[in-house]
C-alpha atoms as a PDB file:
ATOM      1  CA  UNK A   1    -107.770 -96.552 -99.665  1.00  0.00           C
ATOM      2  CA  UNK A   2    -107.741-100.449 -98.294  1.00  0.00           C
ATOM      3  CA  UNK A   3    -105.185-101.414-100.683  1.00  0.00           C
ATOM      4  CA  UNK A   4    -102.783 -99.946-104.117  1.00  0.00           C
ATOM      5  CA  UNK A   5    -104.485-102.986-106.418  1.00  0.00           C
ATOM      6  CA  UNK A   6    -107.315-100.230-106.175  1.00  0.00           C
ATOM      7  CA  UNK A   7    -105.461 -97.005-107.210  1.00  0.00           C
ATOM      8  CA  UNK A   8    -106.046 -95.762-110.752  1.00  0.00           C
ATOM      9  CA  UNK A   9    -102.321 -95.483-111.120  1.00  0.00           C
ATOM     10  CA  UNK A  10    -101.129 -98.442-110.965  1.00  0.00           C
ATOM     11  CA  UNK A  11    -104.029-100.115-112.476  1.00  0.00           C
ATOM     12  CA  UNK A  12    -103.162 -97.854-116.106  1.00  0.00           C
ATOM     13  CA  UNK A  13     -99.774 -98.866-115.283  1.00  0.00           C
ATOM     14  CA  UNK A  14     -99.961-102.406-115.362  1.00  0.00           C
ATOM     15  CA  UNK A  15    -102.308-102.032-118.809  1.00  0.00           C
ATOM     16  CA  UNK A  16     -98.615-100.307-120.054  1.00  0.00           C
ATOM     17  CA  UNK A  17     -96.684-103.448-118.953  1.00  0.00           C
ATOM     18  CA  UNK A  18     -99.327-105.585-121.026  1.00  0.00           C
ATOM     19  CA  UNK A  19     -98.900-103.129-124.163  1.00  0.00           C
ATOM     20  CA  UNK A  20     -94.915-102.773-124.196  1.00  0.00           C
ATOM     21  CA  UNK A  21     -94.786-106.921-123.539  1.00  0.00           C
ATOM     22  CA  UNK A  22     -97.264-107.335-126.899  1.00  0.00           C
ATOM     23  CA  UNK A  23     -94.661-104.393-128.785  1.00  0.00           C
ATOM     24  CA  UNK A  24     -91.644-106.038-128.395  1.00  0.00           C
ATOM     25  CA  UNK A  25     -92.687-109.661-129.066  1.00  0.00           C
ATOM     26  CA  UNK A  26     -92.124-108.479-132.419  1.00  0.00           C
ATOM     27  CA  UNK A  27     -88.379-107.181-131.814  1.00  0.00           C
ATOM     28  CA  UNK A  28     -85.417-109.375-132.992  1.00  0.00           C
ATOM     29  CA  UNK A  29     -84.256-112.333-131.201  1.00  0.00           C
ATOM     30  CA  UNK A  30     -81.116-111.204-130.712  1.00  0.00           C
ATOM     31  CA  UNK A  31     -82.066-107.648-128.639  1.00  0.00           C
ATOM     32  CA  UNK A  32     -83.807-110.556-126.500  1.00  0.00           C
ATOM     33  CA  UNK A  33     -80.928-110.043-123.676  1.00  0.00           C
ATOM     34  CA  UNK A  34     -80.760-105.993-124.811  1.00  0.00           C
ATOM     35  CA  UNK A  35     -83.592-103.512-125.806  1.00  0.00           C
ATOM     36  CA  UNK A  36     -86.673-105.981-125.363  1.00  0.00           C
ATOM     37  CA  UNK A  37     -85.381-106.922-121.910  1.00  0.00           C
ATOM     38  CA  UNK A  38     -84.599-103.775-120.753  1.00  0.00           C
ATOM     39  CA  UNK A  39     -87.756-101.704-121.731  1.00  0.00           C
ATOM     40  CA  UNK A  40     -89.382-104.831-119.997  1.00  0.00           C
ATOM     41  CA  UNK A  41     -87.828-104.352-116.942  1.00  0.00           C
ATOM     42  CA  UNK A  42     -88.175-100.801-116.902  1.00  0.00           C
ATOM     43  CA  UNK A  43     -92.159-100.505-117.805  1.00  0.00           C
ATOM     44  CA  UNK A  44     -92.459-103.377-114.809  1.00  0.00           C
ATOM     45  CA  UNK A  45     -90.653-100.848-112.534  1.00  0.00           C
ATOM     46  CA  UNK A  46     -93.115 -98.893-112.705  1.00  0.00           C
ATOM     47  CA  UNK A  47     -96.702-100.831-111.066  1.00  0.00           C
ATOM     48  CA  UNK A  48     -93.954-102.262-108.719  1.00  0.00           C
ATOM     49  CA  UNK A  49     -92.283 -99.265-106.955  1.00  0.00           C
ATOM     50  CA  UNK A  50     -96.269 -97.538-107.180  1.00  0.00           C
ATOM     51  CA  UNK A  51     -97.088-101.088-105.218  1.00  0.00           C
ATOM     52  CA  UNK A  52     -93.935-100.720-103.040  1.00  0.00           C
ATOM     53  CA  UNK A  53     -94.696 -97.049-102.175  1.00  0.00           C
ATOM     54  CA  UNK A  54     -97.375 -97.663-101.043  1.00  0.00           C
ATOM     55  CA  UNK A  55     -96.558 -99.967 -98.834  1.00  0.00           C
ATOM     56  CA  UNK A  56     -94.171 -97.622 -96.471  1.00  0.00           C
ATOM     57  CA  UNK A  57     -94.493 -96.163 -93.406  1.00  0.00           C
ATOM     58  CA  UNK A  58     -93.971 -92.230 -94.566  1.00  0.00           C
ATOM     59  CA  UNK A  59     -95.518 -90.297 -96.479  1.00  0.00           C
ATOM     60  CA  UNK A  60     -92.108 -89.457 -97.668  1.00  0.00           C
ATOM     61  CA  UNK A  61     -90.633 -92.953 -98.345  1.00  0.00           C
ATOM     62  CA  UNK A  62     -93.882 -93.550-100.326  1.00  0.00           C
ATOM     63  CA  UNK A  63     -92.857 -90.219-102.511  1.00  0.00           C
ATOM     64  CA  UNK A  64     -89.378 -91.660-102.887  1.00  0.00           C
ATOM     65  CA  UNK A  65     -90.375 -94.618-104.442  1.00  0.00           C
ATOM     66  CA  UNK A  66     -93.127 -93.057-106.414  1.00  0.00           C
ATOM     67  CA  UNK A  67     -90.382 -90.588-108.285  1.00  0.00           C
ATOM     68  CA  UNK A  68     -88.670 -94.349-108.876  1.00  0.00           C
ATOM     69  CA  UNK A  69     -91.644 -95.236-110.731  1.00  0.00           C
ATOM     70  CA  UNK A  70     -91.910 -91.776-112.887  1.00  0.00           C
ATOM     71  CA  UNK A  71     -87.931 -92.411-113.321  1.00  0.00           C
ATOM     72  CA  UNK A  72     -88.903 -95.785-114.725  1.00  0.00           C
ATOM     73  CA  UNK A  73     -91.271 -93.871-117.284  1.00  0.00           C
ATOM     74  CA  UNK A  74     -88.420 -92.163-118.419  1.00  0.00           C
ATOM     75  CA  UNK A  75     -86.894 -94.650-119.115  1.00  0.00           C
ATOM     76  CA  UNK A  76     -89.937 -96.402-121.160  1.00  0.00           C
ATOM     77  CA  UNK A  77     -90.305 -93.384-122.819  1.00  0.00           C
ATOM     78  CA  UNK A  78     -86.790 -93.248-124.017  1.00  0.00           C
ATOM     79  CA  UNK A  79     -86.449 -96.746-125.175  1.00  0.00           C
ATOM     80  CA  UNK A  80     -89.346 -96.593-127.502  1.00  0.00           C
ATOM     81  CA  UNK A  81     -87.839 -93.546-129.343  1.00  0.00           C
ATOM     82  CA  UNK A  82     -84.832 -96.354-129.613  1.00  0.00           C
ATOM     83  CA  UNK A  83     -86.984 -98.729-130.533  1.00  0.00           C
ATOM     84  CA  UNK A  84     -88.151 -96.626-133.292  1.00  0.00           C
ATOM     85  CA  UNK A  85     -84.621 -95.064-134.021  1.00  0.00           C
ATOM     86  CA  UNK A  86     -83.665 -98.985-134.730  1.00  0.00           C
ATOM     87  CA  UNK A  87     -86.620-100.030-137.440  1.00  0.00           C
ATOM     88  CA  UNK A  88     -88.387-101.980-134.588  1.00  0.00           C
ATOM     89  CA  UNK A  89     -91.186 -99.878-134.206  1.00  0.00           C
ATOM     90  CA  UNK A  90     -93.482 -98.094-136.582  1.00  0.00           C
ATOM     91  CA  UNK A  91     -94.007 -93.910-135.800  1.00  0.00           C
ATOM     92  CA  UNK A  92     -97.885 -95.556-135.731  1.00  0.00           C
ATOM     93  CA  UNK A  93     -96.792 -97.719-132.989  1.00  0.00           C
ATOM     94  CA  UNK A  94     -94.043 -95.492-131.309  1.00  0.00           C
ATOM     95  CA  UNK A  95     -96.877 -92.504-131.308  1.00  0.00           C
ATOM     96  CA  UNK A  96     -99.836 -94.717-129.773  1.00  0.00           C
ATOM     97  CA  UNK A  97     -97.678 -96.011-126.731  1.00  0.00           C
ATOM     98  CA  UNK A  98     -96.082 -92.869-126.507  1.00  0.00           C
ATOM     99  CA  UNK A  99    -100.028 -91.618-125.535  1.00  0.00           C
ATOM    100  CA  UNK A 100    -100.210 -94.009-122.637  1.00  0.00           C
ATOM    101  CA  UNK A 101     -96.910 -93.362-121.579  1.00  0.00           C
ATOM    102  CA  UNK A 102     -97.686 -89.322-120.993  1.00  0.00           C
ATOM    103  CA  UNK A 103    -101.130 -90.481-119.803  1.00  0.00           C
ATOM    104  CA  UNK A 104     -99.034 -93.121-117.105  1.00  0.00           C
ATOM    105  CA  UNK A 105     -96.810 -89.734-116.334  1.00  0.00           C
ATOM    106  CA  UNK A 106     -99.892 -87.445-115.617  1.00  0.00           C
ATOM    107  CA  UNK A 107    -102.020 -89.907-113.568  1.00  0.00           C
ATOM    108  CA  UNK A 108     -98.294 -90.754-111.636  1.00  0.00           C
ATOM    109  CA  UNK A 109     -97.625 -86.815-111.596  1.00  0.00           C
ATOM    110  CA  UNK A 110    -101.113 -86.302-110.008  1.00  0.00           C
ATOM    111  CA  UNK A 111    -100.563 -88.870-107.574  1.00  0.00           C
ATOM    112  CA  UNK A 112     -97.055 -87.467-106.158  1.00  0.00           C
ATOM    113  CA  UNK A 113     -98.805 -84.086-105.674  1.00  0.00           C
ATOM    114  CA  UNK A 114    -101.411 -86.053-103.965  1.00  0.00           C
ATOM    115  CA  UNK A 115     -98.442 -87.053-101.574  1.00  0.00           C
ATOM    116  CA  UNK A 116     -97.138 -84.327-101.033  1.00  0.00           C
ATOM    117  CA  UNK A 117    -100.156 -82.341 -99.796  1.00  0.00           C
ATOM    118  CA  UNK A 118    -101.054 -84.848 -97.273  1.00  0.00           C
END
């Protein structure tokens, strides 16, 4: 692997950042500073601690910061039910993200084990 820009991973994760940025566009001005940010912040976690993982010295540290960015997920994941809970999301919307969400989980689950063997 010559560098992370090349992994699968983070590659389907940064197409998640691009989807959840489009979703909440549409989410009231004033959860600006609440929800919107914070799902925002959360789904960019997610490419960034992959990137930073990758970047360590141990196999170990790099598995640290890869549960970060399955942590992150979580969070993601939990904000769009939110989302939805509050009207700002269809179940159309909240079930199609929801898909690349669990597919972001497998691909990072896969990737840990990966880890973990070497």
């Amino acid at each position: 692997m010559n560098s992370y820009t090349e992994l699968d991973v983070w590659k389907y994760s940064r197409e998640l950042v691009k989807l959840i940025y489009v979703l909440t566009k549409s989410f009231p001005n004033e959860e600006l500073y609440g929800l919107t940010n914070q799902i925002r912040r959360s789904v960019v976690s997610v490419p960034s601690n992959i990137a930073e993982g990758i970047g360590r010295q141990s196999n170990k540290e790099t598995i640290h910061f890869l549960y970060i960015a399955k942590g992150s997920l979580q969070e993601v994941e939990t904000q769009l039910y939110l989302s939805f809970d509050l009207e700002y999301i269809s179940e159309a919307e909240l079930k199609n993200i929801l898909g690349t969400v669990i597919s972001s989980k497998k691909l990072l689950n896969g990737f840990i084990n990966y880890y973990k063997k070497l």
